[in-house]
Protein backbone atom coordinates (compact mmCIF):
# COMPACT_ATOMS: atom_id res chain seq x y z
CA UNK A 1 0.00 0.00 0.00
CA UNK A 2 3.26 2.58 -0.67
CA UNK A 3 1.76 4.47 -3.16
CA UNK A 4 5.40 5.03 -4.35
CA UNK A 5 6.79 7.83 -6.95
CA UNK A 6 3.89 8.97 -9.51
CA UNK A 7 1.19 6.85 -8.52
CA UNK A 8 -1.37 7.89 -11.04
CA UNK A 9 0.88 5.96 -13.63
CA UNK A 10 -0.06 2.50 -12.01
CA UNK A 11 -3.76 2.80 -11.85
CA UNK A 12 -5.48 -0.67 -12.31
CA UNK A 13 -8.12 0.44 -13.90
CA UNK A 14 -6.88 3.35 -16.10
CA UNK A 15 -4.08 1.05 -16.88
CA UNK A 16 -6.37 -1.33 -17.82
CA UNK A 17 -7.96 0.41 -20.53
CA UNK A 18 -5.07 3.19 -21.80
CA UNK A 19 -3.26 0.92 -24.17
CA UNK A 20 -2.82 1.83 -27.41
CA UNK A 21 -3.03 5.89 -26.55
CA UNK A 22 -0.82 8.78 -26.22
CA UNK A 23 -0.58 11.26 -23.33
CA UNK A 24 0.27 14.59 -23.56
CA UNK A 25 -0.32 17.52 -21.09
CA UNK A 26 -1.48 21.36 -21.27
CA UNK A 27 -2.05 23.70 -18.72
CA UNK A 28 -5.60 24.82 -20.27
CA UNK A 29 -5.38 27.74 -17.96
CA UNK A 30 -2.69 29.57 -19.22
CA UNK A 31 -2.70 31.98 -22.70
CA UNK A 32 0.16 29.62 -24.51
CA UNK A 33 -1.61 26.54 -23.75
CA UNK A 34 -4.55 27.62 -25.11
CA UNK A 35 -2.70 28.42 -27.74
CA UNK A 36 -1.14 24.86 -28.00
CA UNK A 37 -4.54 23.51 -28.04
CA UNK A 38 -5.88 25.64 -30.96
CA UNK A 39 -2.51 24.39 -33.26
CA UNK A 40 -3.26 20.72 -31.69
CA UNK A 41 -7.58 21.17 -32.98
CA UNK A 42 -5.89 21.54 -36.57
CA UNK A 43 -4.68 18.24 -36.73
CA UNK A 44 -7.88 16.67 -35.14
CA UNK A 45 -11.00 14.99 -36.34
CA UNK A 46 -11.74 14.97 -33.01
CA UNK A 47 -12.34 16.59 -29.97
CA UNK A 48 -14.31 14.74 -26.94
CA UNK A 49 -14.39 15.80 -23.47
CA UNK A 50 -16.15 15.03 -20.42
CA UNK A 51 -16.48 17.64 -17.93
CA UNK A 52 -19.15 19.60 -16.17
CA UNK A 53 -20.62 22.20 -18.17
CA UNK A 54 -19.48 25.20 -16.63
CA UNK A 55 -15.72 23.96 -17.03
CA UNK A 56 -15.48 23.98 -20.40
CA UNK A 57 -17.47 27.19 -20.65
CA UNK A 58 -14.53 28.78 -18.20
CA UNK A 59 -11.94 27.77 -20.35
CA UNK A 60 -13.49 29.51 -23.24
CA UNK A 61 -13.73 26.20 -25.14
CA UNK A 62 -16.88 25.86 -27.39
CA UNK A 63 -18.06 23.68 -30.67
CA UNK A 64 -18.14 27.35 -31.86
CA UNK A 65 -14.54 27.78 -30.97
CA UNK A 66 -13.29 24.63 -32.58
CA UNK A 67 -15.24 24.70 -35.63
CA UNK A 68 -13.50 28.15 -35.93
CA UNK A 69 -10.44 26.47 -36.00
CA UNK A 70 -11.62 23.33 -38.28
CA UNK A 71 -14.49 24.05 -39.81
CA UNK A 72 -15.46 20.14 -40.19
CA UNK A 73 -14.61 18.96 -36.42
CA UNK A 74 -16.52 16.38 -34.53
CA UNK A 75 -16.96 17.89 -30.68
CA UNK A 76 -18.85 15.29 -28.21
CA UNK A 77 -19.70 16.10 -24.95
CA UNK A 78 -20.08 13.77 -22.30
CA UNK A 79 -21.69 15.80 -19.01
CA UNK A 80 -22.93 13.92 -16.09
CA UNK A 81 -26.57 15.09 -16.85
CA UNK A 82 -26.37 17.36 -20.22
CA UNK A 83 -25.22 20.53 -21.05
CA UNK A 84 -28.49 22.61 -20.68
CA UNK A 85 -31.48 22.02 -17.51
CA UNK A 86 -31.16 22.63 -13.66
CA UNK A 87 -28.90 20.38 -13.01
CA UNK A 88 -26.10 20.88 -15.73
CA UNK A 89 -22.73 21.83 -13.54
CA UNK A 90 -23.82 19.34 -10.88
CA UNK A 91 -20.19 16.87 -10.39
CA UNK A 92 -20.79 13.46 -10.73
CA UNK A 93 -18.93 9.97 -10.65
CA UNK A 94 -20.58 6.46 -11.92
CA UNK A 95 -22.64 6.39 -7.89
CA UNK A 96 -24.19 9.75 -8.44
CA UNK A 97 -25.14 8.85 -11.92
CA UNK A 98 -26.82 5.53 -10.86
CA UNK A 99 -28.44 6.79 -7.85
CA UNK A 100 -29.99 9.69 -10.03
CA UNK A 101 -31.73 7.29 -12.43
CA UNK A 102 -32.94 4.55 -10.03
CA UNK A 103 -30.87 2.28 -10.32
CA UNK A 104 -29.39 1.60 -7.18
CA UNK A 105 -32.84 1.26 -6.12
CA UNK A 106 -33.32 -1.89 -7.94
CA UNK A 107 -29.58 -3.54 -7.99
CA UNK A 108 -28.79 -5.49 -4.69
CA UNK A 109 -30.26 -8.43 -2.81
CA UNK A 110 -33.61 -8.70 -1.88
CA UNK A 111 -32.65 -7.97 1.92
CA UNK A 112 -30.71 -4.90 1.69
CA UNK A 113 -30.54 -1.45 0.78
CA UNK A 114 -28.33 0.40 -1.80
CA UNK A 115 -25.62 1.36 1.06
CA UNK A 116 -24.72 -2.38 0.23
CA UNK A 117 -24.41 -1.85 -3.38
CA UNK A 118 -20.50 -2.32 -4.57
CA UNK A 119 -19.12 0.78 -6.78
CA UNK A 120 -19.36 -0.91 -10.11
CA UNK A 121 -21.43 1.27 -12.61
CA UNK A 122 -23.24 0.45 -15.79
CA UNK A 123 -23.20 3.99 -16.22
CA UNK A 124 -20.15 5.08 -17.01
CA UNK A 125 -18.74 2.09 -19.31
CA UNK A 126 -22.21 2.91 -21.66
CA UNK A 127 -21.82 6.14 -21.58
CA UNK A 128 -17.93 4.97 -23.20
CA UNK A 129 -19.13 3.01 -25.67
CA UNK A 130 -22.51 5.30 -27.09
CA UNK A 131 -19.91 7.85 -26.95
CA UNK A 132 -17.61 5.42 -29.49
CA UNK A 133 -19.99 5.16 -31.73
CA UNK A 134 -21.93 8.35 -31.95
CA UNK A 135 -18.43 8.77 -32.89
CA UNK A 136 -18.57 6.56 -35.76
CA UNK A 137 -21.65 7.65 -36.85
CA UNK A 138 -20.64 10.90 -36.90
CA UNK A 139 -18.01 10.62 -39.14
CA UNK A 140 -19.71 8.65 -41.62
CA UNK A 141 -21.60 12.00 -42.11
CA UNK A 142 -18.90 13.73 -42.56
CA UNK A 143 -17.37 11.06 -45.34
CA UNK A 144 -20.84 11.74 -46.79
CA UNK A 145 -21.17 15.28 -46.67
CA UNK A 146 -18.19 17.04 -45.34
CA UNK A 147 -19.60 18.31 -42.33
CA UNK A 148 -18.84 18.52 -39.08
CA UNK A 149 -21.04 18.09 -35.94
CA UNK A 150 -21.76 18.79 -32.21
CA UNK A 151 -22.72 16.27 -30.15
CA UNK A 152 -23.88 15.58 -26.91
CA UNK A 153 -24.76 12.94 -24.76
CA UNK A 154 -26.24 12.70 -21.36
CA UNK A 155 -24.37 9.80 -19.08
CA UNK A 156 -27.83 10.06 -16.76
CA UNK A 157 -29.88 10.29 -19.80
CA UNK A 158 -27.84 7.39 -21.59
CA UNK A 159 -27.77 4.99 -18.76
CA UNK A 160 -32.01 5.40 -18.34
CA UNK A 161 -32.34 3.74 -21.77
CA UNK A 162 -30.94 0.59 -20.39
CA UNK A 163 -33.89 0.28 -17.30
CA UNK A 164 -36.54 0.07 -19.88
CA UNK A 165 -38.21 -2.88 -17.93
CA UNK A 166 -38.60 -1.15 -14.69
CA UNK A 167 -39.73 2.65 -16.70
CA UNK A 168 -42.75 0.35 -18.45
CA UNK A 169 -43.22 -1.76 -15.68
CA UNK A 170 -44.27 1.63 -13.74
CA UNK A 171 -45.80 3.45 -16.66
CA UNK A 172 -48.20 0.36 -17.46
CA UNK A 173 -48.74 -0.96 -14.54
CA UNK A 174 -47.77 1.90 -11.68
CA UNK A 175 -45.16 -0.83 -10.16
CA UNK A 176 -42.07 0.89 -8.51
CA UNK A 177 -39.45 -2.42 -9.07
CA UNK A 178 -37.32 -3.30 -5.99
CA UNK A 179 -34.69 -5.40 -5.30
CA UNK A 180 -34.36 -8.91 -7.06
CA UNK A 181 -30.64 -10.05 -6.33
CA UNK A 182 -29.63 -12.58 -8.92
CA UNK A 183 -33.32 -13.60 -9.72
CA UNK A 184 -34.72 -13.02 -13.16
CA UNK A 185 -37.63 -10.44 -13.56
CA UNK A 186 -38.89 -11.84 -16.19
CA UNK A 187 -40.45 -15.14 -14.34
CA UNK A 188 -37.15 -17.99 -14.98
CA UNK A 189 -37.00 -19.78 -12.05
CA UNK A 190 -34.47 -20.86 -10.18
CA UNK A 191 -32.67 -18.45 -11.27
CA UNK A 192 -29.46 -17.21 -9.22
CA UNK A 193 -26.14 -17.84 -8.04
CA UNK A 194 -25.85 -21.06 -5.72
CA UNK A 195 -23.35 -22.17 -2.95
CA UNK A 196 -20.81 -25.04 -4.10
CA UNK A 197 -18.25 -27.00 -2.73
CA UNK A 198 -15.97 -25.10 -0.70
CA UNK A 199 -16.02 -21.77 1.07
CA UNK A 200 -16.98 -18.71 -1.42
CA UNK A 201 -17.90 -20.96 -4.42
CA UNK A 202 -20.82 -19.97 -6.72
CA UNK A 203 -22.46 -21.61 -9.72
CA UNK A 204 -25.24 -19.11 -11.28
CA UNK A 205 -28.29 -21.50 -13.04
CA UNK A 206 -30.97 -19.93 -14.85
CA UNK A 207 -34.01 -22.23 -16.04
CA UNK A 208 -36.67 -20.24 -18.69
CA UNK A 209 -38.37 -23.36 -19.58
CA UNK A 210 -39.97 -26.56 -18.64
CA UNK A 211 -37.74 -28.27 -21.32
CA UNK A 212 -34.44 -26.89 -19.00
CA UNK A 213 -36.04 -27.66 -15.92
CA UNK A 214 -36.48 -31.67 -16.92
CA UNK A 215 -32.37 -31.61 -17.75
CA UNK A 216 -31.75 -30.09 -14.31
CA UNK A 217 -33.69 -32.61 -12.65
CA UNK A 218 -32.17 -35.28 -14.92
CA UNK A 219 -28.85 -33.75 -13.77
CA UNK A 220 -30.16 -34.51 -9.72
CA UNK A 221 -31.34 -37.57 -10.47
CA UNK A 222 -34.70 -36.59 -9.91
CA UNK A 223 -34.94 -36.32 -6.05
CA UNK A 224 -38.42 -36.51 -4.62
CA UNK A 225 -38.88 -32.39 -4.10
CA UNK A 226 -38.57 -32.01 -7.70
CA UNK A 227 -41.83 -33.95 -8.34
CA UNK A 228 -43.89 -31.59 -6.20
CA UNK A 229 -46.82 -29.92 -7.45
CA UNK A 230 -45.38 -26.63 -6.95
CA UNK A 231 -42.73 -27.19 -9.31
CA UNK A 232 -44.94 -28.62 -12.69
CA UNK A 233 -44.45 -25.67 -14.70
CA UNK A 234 -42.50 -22.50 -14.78
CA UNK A 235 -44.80 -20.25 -13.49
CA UNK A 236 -45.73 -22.29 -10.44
CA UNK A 237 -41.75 -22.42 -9.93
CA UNK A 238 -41.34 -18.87 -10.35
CA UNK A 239 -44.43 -18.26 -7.35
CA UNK A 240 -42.08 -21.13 -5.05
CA UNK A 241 -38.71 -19.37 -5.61
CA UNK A 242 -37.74 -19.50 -1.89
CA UNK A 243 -38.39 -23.16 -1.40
CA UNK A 244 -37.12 -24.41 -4.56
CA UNK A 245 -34.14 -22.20 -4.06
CA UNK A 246 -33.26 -24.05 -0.45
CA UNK A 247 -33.81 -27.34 -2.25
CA UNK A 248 -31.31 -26.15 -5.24
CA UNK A 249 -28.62 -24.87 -2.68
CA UNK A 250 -28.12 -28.60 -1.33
CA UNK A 251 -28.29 -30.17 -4.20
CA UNK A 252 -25.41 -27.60 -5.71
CA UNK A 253 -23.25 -27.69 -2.32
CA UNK A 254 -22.14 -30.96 -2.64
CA UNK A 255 -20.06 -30.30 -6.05
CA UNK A 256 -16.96 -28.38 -7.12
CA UNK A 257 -18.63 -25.09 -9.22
CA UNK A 258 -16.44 -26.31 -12.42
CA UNK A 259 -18.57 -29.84 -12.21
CA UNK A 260 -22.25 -28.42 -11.59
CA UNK A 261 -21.36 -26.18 -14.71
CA UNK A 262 -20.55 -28.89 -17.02
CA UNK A 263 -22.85 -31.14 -15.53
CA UNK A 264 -25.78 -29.01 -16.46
CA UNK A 265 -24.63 -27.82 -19.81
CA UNK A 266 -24.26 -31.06 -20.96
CA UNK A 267 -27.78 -31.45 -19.71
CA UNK A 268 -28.73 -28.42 -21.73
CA UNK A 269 -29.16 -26.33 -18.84
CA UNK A 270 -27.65 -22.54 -19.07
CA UNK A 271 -25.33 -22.35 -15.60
CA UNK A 272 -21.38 -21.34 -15.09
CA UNK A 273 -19.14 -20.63 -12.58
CA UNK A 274 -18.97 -17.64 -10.35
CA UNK A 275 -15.49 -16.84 -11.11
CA UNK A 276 -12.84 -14.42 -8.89
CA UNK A 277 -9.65 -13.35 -10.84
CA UNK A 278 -8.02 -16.17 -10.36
CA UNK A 279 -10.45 -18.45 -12.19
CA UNK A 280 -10.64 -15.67 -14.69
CA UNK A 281 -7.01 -16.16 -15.37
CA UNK A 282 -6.63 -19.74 -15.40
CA UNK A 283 -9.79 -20.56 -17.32
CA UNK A 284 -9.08 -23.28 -19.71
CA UNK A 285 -11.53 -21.39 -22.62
CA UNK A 286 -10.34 -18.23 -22.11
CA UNK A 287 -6.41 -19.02 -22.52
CA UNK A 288 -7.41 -21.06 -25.44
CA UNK A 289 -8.59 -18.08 -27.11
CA UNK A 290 -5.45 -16.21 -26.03
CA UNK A 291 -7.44 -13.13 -24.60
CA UNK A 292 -5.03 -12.46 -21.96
CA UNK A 293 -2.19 -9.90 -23.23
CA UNK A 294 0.86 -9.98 -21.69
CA UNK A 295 2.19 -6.07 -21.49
CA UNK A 296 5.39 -4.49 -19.70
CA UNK A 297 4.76 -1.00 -18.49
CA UNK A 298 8.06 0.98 -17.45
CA UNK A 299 6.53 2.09 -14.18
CA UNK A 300 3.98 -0.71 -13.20
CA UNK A 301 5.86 -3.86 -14.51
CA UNK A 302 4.98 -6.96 -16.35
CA UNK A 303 1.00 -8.14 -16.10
CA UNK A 304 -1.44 -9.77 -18.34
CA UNK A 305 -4.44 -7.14 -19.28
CA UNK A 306 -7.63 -8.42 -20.73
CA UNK A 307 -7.48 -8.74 -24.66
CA UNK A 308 -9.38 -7.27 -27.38
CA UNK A 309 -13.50 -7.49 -26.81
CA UNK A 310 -13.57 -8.12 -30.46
CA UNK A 311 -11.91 -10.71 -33.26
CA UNK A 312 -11.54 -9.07 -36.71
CA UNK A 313 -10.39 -11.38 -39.51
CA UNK A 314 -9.57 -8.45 -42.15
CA UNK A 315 -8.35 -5.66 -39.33
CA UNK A 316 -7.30 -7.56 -36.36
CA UNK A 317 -6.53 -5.50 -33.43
CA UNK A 318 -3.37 -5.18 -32.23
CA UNK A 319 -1.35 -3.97 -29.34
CA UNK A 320 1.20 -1.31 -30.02
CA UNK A 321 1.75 0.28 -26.93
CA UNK A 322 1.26 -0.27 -23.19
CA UNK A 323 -0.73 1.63 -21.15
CA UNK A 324 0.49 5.44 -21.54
CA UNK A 325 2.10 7.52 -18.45
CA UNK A 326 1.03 10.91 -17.66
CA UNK A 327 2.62 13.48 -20.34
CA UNK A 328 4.92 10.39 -21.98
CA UNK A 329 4.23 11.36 -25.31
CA UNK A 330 4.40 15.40 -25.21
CA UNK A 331 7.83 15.61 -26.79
CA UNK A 332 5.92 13.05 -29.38
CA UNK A 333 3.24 15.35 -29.93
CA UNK A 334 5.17 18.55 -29.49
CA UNK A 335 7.78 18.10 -32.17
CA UNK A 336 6.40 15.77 -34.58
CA UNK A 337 2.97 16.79 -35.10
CA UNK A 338 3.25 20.56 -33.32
CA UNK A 339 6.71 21.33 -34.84
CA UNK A 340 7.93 23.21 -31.76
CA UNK A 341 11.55 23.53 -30.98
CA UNK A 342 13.57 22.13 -28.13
């Protein structure tokens, strides 16, 4: 826990993502570097920040600005909750986000409340990836027409699309949707993570029909609580979650989580293990698809990141550098594409 010289440059998670970029600093504040960035917007297609509103309005930087500069520019915004309305220089990070939108309302167990929530948020990796390709789309336009564009998008606004269920639940049926855990809201049952063999092992199931349901039981060897009455069709096991999920528990506690997964998928029944980092890494599927990356950063060491999300056979991605450090590429950008002096 020494956090050491420059700390910022060993940052799991920034690390994790900020391959294949360059860094390169400017003091935004000062006449000359706002002078730097004007040269810099020449060279861009470009320009994407993510800042509260009144920031960038401080700074006297504007689509108006850059498109002054290049007249065919791409500028996205990315705000916590837009650029115009009451709440547009409110800060955020991914918690305020969710709790603004409801959603750590619904995520959690059944029992608890959202103080027990962890700090992983949907939120900010969709607002990342609209953002990519609005990006896209955007300059497709331009191929098409030769225009730029200002865009803007809403993290808050973004991350409601993806709680359609629980909007229409309310608006058609005046429902406010609480907890569920791991259950399924849309009536597969059991559905959840289950307790196996050993202390902190998991193995998620999820039956949707009665066709999955006979190759689970086929899987248990068709104990005598399967045969109940409660359990003769899926909606009947959806009403009985609690009991049929204390009879699915023992069942699954008695195995290793590796064997109840391909016990039940050879039974066609969709389940896997509840993996922790180490599982992640010694997966037998995953290292046969090579996604692990093995990368040496100058500050952090050796490590393997997670690979590529996608496999292209004409384009494949490829790594070309490891994750950047603070400033390392200003004398990059400075001389080569700037043309400053020493």
């Amino acid at each position: 826990n020494d956090p050491g010289d420059r700390p910022w440059n060993r940052c799991p998670s920034f690390n994790n993502l900020f391959r294949n970029k360059k860094s390169v600093t400017i003091d935004l504040r000062q006449p000359k570097g706002k002078e730097i960035l004007r040269r810099l917007i020449k060279t861009c297609d470009i320009f994407y920040e993510n800042n509260v509103t009144e920031t960038m309005d401080k700074l006297g930087i504007s689509y108006e600005m850059l498109k002054g500069i290049r007249p065919d520019i791409i500028m996205v915004r990315v705000p916590a909750y837009g650029n115009k309305g009451p709440y547009r220089n409110y800060r955020a990070l991914g918690v305020h986000l969710e709790s603004v939108i409801g959603h750590s309302m619904i995520r959690g167990y059944r029992d608890s409340d959202p103080t027990t929530n962890s700090a992983i948020y949907m939120g900010d990796y969709a607002a990342g990836a609209q953002g990519a390709f609005a990006v896209m789309a955007a300059l497709h336009y331009r191929k098409r027409t030769g225009k730029g564009q200002l865009m803007e998008i809403s993290q808050a606004e973004n991350a409601i699309s993806f709680l359609g269920e629980t909007i229409m639940d309310y608006t058609l049926n005046g429902r406010i949707q609480k907890t569920l855990g791991n259950r399924n809201m849309f009536g597969s049952a059991p559905c959840g993570a289950f307790p196996a063999k050993g202390e902190n092992n998991w193995i998620n199931i999820t039956v949707s029909t009665d066709t999955e349901w006979d190759g689970l039981c086929e899987a248990m060897g068709h104990p005598d609580w399967s045969k109940d009455s409660r359990y003769t069709d899926q909606f009947s096991r959806w009403q009985s979650s609690d009991q049929l999920e204390v009879h699915l528990s023992d069942w699954t506690s008695k195995y290793e989580k590796y064997d109840v997964f391909h016990m039940l998928q050879k039974h066609g029944v969709p389940a896997g293990p509840v993996m922790d980092a180490q599982d992640c890494y010694s997966d037998p599927h995953i290292r046969d698809r090579k996604f692990f990356n093995k990368i040496t950063h100058v500050e952090a060491g050796t490590h393997e990141y997670p690979g590529f999300i996608f496999k292209m056979s004409r384009t494949p991605p490829r790594l070309r550098n490891a994750p950047c450090r603070l400033g390392e590429h200003n004398e990059y950008v400075y001389k080569n594409i700037l043309k400053v002096s020493d």
